[in-house]
N, C-alpha and C. Protein backbone atom coordinates (compact mmCIF):
# COMPACT_ATOMS: atom_id res chain seq x y z
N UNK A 1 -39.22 0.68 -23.83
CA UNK A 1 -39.59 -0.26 -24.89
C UNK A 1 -38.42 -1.14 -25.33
N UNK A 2 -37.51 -1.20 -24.99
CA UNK A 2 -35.70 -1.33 -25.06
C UNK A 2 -35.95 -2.61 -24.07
N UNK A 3 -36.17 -2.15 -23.26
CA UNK A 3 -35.61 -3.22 -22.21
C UNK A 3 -37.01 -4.22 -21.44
N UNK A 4 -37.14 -4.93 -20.29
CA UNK A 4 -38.22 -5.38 -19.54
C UNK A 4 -39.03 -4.89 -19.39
N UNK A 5 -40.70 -4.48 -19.78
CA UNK A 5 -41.02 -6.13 -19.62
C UNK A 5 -41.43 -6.31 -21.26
N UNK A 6 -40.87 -5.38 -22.02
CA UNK A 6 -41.35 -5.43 -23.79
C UNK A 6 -40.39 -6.40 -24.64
N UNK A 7 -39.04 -6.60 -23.28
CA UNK A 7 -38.42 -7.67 -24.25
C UNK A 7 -37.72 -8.67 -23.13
N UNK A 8 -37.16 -10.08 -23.64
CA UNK A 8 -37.29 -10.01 -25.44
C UNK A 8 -38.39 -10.45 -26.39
N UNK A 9 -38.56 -9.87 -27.18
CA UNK A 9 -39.81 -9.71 -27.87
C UNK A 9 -40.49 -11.12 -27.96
N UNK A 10 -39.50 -12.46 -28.26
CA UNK A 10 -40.08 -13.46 -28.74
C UNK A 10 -40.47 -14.23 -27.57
N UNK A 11 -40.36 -13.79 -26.33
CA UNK A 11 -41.22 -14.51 -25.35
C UNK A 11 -41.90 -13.83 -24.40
N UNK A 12 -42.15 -12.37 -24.25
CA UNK A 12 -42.97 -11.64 -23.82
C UNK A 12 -44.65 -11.97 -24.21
N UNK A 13 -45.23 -11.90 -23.09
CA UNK A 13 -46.91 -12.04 -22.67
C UNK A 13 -47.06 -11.82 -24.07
N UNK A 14 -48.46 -12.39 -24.52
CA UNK A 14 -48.87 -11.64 -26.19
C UNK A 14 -49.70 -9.85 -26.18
N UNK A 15 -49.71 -9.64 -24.79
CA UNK A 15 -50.46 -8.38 -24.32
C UNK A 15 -49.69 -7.23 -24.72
N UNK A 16 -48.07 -7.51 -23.77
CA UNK A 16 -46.90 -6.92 -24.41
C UNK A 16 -46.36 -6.63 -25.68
N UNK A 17 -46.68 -7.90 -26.12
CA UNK A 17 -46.39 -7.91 -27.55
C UNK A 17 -47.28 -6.61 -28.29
N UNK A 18 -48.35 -6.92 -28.12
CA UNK A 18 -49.46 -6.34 -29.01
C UNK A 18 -49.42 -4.53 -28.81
N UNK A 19 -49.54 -4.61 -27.46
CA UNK A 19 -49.13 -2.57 -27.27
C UNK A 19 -48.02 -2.28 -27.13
N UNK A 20 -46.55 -3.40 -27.79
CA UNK A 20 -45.75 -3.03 -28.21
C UNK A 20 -46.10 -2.33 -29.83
N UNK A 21 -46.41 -3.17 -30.73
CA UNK A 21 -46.64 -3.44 -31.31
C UNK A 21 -47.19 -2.15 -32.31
N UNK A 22 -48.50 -2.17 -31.47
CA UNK A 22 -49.64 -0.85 -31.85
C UNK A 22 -48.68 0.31 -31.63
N UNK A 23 -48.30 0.60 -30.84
CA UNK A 23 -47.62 1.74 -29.85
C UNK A 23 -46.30 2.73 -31.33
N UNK A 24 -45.28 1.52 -31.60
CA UNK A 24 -44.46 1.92 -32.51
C UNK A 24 -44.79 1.83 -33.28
N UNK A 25 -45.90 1.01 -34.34
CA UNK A 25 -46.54 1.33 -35.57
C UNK A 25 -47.19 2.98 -35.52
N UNK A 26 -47.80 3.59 -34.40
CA UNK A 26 -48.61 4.33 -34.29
C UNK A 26 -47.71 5.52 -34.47
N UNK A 27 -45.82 5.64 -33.75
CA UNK A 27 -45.45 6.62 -34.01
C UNK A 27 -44.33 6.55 -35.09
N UNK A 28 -44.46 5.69 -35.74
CA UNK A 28 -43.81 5.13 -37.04
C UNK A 28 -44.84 5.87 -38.32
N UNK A 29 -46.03 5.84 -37.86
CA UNK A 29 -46.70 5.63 -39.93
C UNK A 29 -47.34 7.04 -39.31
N UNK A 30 -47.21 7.82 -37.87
CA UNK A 30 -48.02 9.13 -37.78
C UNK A 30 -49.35 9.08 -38.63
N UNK A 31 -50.48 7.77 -38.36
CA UNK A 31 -51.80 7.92 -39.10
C UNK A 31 -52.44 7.61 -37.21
N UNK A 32 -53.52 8.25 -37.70
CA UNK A 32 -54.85 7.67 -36.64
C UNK A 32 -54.95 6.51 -36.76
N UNK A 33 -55.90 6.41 -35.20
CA UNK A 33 -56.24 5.14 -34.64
C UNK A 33 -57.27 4.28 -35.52
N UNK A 34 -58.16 5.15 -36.24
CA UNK A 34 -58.50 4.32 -37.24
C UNK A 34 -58.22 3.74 -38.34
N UNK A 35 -57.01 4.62 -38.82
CA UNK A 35 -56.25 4.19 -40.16
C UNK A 35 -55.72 2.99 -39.66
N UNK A 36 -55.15 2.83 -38.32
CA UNK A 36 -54.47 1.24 -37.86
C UNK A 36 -55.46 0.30 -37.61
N UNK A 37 -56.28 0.50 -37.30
CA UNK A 37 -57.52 -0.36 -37.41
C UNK A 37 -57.76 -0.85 -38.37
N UNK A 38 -57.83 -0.31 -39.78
CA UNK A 38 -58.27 -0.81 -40.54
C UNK A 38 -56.83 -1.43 -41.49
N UNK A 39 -56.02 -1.55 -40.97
CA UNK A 39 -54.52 -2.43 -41.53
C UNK A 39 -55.28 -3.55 -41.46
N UNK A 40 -54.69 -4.95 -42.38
CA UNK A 40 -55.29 -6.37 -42.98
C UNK A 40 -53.52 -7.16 -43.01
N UNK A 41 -53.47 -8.24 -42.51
CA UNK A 41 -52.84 -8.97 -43.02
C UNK A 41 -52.72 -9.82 -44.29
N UNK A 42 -54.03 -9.62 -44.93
CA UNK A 42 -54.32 -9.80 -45.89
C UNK A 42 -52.71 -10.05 -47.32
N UNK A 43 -52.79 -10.71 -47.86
CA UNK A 43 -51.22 -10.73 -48.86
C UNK A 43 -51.64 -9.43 -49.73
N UNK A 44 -52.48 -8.62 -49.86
CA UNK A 44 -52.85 -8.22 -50.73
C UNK A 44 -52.50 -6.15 -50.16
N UNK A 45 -52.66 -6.32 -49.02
CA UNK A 45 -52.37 -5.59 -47.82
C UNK A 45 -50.92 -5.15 -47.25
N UNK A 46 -50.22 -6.33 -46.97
CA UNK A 46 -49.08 -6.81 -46.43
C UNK A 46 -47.85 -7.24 -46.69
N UNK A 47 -46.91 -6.61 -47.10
CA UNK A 47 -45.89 -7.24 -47.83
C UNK A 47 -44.63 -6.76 -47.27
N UNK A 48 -43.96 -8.10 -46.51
CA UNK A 48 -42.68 -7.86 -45.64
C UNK A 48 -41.75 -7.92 -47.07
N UNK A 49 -40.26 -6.95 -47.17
CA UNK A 49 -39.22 -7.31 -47.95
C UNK A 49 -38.09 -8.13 -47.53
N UNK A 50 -37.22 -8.44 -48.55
CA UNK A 50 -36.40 -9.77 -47.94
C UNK A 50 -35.70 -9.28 -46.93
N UNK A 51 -35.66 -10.55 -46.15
CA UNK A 51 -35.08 -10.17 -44.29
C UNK A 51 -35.46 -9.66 -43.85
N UNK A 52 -37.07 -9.36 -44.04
CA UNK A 52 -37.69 -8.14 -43.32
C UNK A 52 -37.19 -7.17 -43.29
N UNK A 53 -36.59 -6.39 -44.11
CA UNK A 53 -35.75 -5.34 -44.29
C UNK A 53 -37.09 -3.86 -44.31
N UNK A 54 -38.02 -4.69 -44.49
CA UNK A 54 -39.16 -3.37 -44.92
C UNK A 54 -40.75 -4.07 -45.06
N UNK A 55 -41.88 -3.03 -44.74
CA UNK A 55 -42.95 -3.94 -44.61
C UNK A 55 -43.59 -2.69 -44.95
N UNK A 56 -44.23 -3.16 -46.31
CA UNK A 56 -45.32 -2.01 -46.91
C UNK A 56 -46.77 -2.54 -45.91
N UNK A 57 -47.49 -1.87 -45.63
CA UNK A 57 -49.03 -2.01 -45.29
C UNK A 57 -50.27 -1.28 -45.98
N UNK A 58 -51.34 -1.86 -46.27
CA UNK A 58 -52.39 -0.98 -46.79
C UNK A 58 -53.30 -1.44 -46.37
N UNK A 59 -54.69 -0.50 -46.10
CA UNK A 59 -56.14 -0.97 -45.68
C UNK A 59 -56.14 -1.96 -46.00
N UNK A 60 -57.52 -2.10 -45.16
CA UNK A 60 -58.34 -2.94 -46.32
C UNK A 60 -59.30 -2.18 -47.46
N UNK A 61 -59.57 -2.94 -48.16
CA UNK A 61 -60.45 -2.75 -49.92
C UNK A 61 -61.36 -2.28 -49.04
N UNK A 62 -61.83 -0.79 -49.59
CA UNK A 62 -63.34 -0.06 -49.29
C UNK A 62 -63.08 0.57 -47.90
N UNK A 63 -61.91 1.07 -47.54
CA UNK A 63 -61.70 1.68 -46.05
C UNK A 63 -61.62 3.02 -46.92
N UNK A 64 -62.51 4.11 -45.81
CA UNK A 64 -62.80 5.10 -46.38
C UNK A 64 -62.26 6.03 -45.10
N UNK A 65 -60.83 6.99 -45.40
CA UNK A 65 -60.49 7.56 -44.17
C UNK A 65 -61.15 8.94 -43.69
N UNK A 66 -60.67 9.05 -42.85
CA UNK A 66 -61.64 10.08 -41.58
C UNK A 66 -61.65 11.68 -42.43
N UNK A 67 -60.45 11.64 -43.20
CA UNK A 67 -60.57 13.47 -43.88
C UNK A 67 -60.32 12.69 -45.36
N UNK A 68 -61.78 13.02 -46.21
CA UNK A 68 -62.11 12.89 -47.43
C UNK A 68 -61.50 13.95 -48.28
N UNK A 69 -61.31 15.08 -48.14
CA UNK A 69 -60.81 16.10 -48.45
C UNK A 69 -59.87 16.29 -48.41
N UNK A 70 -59.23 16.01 -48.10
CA UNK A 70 -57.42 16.11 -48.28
C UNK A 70 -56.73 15.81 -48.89
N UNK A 71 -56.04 16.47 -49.55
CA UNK A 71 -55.02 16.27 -50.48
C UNK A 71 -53.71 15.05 -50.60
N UNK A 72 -53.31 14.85 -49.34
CA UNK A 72 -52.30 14.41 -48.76
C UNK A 72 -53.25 12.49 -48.04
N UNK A 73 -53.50 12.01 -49.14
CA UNK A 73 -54.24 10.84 -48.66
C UNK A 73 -53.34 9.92 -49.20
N UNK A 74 -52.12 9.53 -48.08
CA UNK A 74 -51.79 8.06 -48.67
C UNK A 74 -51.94 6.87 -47.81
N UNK A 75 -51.83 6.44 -48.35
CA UNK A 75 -53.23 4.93 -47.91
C UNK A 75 -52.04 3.92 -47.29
N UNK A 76 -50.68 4.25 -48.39
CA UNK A 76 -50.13 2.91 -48.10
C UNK A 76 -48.70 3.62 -46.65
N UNK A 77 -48.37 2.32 -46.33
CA UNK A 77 -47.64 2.71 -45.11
C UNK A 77 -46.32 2.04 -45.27
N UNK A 78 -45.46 2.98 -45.38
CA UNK A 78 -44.30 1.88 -45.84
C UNK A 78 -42.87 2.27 -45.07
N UNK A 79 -42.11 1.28 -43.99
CA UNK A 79 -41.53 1.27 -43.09
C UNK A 79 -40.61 0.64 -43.45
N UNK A 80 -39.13 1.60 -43.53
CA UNK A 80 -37.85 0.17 -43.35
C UNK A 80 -37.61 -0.06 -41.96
N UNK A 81 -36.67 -1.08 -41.87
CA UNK A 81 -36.28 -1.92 -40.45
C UNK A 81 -35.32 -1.16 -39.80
N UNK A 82 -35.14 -1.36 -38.66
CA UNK A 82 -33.98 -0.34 -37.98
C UNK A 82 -33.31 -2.18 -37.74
N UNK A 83 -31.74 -1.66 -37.58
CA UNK A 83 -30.90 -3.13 -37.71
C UNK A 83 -30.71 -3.26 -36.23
N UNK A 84 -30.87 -4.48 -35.66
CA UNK A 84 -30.72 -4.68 -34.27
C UNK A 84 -29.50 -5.55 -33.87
N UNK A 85 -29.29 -4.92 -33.08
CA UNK A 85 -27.88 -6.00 -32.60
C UNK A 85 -28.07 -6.13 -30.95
N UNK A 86 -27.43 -6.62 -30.46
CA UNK A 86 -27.91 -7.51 -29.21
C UNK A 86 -27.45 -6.16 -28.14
N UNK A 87 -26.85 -4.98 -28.43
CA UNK A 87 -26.38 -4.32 -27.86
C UNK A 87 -27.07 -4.02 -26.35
N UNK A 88 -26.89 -3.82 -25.28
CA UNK A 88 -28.39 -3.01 -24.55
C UNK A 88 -28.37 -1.44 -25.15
N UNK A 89 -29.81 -1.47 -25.18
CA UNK A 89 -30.06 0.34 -25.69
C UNK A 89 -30.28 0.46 -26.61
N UNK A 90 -29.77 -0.96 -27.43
CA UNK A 90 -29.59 -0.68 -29.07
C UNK A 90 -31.51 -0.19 -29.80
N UNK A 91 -31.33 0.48 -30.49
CA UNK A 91 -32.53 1.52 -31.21
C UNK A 91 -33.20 0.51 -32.15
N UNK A 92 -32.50 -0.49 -32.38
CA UNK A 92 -33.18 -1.72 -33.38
C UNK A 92 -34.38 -2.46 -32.37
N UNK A 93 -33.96 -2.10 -31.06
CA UNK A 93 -35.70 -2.46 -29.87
C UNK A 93 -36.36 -1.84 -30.46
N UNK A 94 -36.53 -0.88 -31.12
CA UNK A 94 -37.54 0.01 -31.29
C UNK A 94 -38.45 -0.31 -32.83
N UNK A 95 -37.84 -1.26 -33.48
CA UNK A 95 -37.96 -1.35 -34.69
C UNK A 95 -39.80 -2.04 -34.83
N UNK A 96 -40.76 -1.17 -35.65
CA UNK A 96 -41.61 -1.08 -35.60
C UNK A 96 -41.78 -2.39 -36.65
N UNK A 97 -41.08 -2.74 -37.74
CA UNK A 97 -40.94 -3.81 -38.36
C UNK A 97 -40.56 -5.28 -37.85
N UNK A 98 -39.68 -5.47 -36.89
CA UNK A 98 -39.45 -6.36 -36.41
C UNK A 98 -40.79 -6.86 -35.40
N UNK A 99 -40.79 -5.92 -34.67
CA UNK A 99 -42.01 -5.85 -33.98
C UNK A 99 -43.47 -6.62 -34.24
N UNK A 100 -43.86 -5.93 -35.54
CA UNK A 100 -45.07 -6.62 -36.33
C UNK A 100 -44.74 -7.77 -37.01
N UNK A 101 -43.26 -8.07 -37.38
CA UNK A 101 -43.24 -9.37 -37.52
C UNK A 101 -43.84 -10.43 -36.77
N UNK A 102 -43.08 -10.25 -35.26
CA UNK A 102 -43.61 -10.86 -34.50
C UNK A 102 -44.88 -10.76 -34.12
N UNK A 103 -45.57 -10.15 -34.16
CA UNK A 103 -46.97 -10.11 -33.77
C UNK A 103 -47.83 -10.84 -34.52
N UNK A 104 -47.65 -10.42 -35.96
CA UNK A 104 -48.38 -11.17 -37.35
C UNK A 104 -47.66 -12.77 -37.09
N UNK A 105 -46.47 -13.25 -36.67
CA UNK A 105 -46.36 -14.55 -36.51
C UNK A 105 -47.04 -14.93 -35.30
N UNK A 106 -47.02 -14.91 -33.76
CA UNK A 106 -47.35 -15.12 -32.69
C UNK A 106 -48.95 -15.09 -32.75
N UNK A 107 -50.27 -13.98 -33.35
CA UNK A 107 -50.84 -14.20 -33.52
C UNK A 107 -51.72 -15.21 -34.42
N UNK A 108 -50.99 -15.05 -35.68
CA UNK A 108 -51.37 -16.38 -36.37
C UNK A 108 -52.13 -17.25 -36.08
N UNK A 109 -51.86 -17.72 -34.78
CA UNK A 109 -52.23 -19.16 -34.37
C UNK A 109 -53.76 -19.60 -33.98
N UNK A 110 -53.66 -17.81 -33.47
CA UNK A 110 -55.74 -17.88 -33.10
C UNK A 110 -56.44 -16.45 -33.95
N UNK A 111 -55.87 -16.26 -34.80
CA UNK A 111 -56.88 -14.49 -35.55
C UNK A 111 -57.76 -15.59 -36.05
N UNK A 112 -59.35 -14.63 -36.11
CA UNK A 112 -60.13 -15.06 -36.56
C UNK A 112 -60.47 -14.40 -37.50
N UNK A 113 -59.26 -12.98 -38.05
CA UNK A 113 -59.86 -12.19 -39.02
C UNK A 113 -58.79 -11.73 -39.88
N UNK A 114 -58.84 -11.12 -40.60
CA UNK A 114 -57.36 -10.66 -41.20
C UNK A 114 -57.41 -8.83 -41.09
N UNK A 115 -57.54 -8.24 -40.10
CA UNK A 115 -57.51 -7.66 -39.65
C UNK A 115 -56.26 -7.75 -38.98
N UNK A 116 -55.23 -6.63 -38.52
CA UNK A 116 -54.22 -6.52 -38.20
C UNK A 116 -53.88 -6.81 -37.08
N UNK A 117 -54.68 -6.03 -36.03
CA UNK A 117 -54.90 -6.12 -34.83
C UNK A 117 -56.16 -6.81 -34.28
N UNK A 118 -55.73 -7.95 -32.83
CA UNK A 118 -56.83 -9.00 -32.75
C UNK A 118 -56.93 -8.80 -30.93
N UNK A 119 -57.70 -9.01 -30.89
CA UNK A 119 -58.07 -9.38 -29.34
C UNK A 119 -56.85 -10.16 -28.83
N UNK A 120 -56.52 -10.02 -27.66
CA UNK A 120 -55.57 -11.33 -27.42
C UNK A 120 -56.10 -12.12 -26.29
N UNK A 121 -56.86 -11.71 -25.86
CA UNK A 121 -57.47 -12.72 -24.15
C UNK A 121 -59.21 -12.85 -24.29
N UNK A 122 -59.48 -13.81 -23.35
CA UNK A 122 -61.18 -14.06 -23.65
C UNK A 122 -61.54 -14.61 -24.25
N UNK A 123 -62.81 -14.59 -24.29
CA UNK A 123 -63.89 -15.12 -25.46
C UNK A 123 -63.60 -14.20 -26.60
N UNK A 124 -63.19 -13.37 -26.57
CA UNK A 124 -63.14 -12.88 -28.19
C UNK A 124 -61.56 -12.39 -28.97
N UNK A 125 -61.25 -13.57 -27.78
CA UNK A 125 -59.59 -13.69 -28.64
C UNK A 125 -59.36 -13.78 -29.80
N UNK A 126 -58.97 -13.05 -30.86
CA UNK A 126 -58.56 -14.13 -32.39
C UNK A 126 -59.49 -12.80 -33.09
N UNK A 127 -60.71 -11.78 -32.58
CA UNK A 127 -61.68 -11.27 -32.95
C UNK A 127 -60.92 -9.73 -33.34
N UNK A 128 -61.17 -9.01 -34.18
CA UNK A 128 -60.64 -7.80 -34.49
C UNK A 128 -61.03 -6.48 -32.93
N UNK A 129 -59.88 -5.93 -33.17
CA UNK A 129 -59.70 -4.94 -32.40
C UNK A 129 -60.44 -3.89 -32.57
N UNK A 130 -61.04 -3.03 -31.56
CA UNK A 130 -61.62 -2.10 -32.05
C UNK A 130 -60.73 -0.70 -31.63
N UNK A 131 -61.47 0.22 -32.50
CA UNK A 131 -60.64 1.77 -32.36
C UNK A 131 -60.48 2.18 -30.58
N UNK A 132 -61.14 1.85 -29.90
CA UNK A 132 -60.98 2.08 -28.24
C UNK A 132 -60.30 0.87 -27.85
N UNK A 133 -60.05 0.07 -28.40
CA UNK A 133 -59.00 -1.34 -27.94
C UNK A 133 -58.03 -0.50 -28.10
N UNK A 134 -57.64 0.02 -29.28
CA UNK A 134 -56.06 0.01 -30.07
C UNK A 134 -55.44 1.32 -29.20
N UNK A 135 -56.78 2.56 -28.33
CA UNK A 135 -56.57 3.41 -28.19
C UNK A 135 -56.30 3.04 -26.69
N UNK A 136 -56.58 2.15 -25.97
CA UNK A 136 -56.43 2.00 -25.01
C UNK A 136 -54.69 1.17 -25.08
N UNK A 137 -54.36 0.42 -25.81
CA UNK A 137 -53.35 -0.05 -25.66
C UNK A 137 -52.30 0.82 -25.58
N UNK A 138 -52.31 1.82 -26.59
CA UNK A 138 -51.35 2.68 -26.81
C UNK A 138 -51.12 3.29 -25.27
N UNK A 139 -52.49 3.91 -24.93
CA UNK A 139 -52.37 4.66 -23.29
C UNK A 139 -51.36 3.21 -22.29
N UNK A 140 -51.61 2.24 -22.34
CA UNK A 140 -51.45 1.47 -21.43
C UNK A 140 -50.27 1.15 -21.82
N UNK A 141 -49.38 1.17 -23.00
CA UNK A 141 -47.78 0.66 -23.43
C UNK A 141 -47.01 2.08 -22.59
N UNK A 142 -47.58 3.36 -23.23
CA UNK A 142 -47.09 4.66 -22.16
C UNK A 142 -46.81 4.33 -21.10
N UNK A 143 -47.87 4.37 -20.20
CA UNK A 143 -48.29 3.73 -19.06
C UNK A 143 -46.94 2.89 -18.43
N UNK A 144 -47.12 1.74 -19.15
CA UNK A 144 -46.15 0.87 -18.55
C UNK A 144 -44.91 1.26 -19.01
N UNK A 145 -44.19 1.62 -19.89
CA UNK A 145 -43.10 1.98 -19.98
C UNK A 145 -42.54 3.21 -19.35
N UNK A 146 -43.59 3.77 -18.49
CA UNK A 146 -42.92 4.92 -17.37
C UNK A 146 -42.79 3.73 -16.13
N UNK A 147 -43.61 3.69 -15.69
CA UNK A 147 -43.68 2.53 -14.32
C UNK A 147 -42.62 1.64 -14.35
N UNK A 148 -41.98 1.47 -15.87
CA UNK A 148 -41.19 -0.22 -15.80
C UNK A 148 -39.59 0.71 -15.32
N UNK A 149 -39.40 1.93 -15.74
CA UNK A 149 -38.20 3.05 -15.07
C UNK A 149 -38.70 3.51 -13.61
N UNK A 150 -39.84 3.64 -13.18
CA UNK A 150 -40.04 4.16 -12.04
C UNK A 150 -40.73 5.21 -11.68
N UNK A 151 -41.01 5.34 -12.99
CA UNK A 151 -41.32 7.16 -13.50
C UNK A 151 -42.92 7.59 -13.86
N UNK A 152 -43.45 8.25 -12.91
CA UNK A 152 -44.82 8.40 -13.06
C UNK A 152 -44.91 9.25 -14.39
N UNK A 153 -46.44 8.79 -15.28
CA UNK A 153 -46.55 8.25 -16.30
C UNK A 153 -47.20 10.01 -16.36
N UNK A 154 -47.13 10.93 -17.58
CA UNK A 154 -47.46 12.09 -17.50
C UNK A 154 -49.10 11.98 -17.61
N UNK A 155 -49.59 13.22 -16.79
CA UNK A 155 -51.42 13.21 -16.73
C UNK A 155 -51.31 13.31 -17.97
N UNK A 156 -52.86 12.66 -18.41
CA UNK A 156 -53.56 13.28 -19.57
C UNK A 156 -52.98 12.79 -20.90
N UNK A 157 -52.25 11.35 -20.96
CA UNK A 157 -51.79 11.38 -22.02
C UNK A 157 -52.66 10.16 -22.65
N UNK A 158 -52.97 10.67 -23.88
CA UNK A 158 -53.92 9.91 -24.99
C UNK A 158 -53.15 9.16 -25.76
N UNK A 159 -53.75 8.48 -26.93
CA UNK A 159 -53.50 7.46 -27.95
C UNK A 159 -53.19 8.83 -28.78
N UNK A 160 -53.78 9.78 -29.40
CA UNK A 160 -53.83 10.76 -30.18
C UNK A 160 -52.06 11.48 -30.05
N UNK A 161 -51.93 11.48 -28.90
CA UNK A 161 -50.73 12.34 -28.38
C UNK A 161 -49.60 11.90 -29.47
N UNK A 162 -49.99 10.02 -29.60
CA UNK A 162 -48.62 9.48 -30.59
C UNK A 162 -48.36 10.30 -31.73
N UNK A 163 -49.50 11.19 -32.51
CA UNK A 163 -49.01 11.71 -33.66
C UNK A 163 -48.55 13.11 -33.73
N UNK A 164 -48.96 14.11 -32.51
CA UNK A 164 -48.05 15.14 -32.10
C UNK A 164 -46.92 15.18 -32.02
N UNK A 165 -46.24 14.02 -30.91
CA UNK A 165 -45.01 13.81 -30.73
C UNK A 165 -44.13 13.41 -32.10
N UNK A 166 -44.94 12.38 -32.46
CA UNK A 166 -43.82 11.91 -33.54
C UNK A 166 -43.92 13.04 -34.71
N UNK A 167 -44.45 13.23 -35.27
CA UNK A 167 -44.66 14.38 -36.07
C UNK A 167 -43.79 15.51 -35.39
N UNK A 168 -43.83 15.87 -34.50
CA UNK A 168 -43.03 16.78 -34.12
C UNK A 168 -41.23 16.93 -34.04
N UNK A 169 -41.43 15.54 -33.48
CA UNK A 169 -39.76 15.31 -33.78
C UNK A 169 -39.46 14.72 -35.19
N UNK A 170 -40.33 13.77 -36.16
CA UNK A 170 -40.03 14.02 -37.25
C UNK A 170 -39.49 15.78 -38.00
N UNK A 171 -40.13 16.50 -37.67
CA UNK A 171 -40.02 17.93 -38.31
C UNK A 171 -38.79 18.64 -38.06
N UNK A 172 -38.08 18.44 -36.41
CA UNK A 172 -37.16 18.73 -35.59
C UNK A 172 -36.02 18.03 -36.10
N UNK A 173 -35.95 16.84 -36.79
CA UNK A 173 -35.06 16.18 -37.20
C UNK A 173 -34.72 16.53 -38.94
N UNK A 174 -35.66 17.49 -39.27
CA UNK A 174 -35.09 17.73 -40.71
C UNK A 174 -36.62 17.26 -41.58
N UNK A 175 -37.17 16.58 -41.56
CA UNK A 175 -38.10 16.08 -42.88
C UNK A 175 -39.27 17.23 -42.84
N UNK A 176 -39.49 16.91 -43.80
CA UNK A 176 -39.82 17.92 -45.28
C UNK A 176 -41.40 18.08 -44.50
N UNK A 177 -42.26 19.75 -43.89
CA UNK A 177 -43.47 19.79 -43.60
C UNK A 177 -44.68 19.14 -44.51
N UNK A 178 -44.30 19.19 -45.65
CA UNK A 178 -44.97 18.52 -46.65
C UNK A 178 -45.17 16.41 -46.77
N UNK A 179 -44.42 16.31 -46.63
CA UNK A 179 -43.94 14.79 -46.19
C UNK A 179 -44.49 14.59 -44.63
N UNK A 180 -44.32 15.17 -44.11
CA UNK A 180 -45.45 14.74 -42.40
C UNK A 180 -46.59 15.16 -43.05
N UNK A 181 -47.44 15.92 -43.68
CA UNK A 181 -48.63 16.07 -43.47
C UNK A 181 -48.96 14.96 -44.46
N UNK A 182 -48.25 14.41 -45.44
CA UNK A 182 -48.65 13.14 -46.73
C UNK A 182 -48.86 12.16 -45.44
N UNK A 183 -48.03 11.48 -44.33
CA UNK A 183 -47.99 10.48 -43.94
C UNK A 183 -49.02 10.46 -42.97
N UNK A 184 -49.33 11.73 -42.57
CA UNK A 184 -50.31 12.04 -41.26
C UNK A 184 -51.90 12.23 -41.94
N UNK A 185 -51.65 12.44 -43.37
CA UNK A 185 -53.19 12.74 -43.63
C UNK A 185 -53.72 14.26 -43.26
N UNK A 186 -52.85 14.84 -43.23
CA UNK A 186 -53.25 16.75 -43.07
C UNK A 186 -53.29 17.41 -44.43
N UNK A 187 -54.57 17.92 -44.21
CA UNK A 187 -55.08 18.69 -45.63
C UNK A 187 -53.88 19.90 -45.48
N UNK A 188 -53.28 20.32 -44.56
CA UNK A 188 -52.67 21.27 -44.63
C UNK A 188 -51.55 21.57 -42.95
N UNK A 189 -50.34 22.53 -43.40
CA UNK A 189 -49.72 22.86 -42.71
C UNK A 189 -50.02 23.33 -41.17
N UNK A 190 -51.41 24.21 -41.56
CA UNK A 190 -51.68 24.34 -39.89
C UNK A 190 -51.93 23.44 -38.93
N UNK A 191 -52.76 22.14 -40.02
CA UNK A 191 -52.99 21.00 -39.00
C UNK A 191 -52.12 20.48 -38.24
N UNK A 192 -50.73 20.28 -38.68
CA UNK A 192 -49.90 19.99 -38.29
C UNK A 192 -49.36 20.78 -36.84
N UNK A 193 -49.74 22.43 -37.66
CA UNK A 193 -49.26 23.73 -36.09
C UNK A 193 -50.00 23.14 -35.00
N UNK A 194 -51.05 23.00 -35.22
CA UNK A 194 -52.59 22.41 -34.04
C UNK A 194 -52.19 21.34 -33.12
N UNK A 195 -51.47 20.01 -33.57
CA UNK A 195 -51.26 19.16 -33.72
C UNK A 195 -49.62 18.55 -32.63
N UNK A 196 -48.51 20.10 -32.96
CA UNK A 196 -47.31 19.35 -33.08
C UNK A 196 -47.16 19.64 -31.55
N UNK A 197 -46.05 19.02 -30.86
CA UNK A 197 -45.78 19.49 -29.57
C UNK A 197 -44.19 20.24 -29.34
N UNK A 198 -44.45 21.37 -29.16
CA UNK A 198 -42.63 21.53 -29.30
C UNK A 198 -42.17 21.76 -28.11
């Protein structure tokens, strides 16, 4: 995701762009494929901080998520920037903020919705994404980012997988079991056991 064919970001295919895009939001905010679905560019939704230093996100009005019952329901998604420097390798490629910058600008030009994520090719370019779009992209950014090293792409790997992994190495790195299950939407600790990959 560092290197070809995901960058550099500001002139890569808009395809690239987009399951760039989905891909690191997905293991950035550890929510389901529907919670990203229902992200809005909306101003009301969306709010980059100065220099893009940080980009809160929230549904849209009347999105009702998948576990009603849970304790740990936060809605809003809130990401600082990783700092990029031209380095190769540098970890600021990875920056899930910079990223959606670009996407929310580059798309602009044809959304037909304020919906986060848009079609990018066809007749229904500009048209909101659906939960098997967003889930397919994710498989297909995997995908290509083994192939673009050389490296056959592991069987069996899903859109879902993004929140095992990241969740998992979130936990491995120190943060609080309580704090992954707020961001992931887990009524509880085991979900997380079910869930993590170690």
């Amino acid at each position: 995701m560092k290197g070809a064919p995901f960058e550099p970001i500001q002139s890569i295919d808009l395809k690239l762009l987009s399951f760039k895009t989905v891909f690191l939001l997905a293991l950035a905010s550890v929510k389901r494929i529907g919670d990203l679905q229902a992200l809005s560019v909306s101003v009301t939704c969306m709010e980059f901080g100065p220099n893009d230093s940080r980009v809160i996100l929230k549904p849209k009005h009347g999105y009702v998520p998948k576990s009603l019952n849970t304790p740990f329901k936060a809605q809003v998604i809130s990401l600082s920037a990783l700092p990029v420097s031209e380095e190769k390798g540098d970890a600021g490629f990875l920056c899930p903020v910079r990223a959606l910058r670009a996407y929310v600008s580059r798309s602009s030009v044809f959304r037909q919705t304020e919906q986060l994520f848009v079609l990018f090719s066809g007749r229904s370019k500009g048209l909101a994404a659906s939960k098997q779009s967003l889930s397919r992209w994710i498989v297909d950014a995997i995908a290509l980012a083994y192939t673009s090293k050389g490296l056959l792409c592991p069987i069996g790997v899903k859109a879902h997988s993004t929140r095992g992994m990241a969740s998992s190495w979130a936990w491995s790195s120190g943060i609080a079991l309580q704090d992954i299950c707020m961001a992931a939407g887990w009524a509880s600790p085991s979900t997380f056991i079910r869930n993590a990959i170690f």
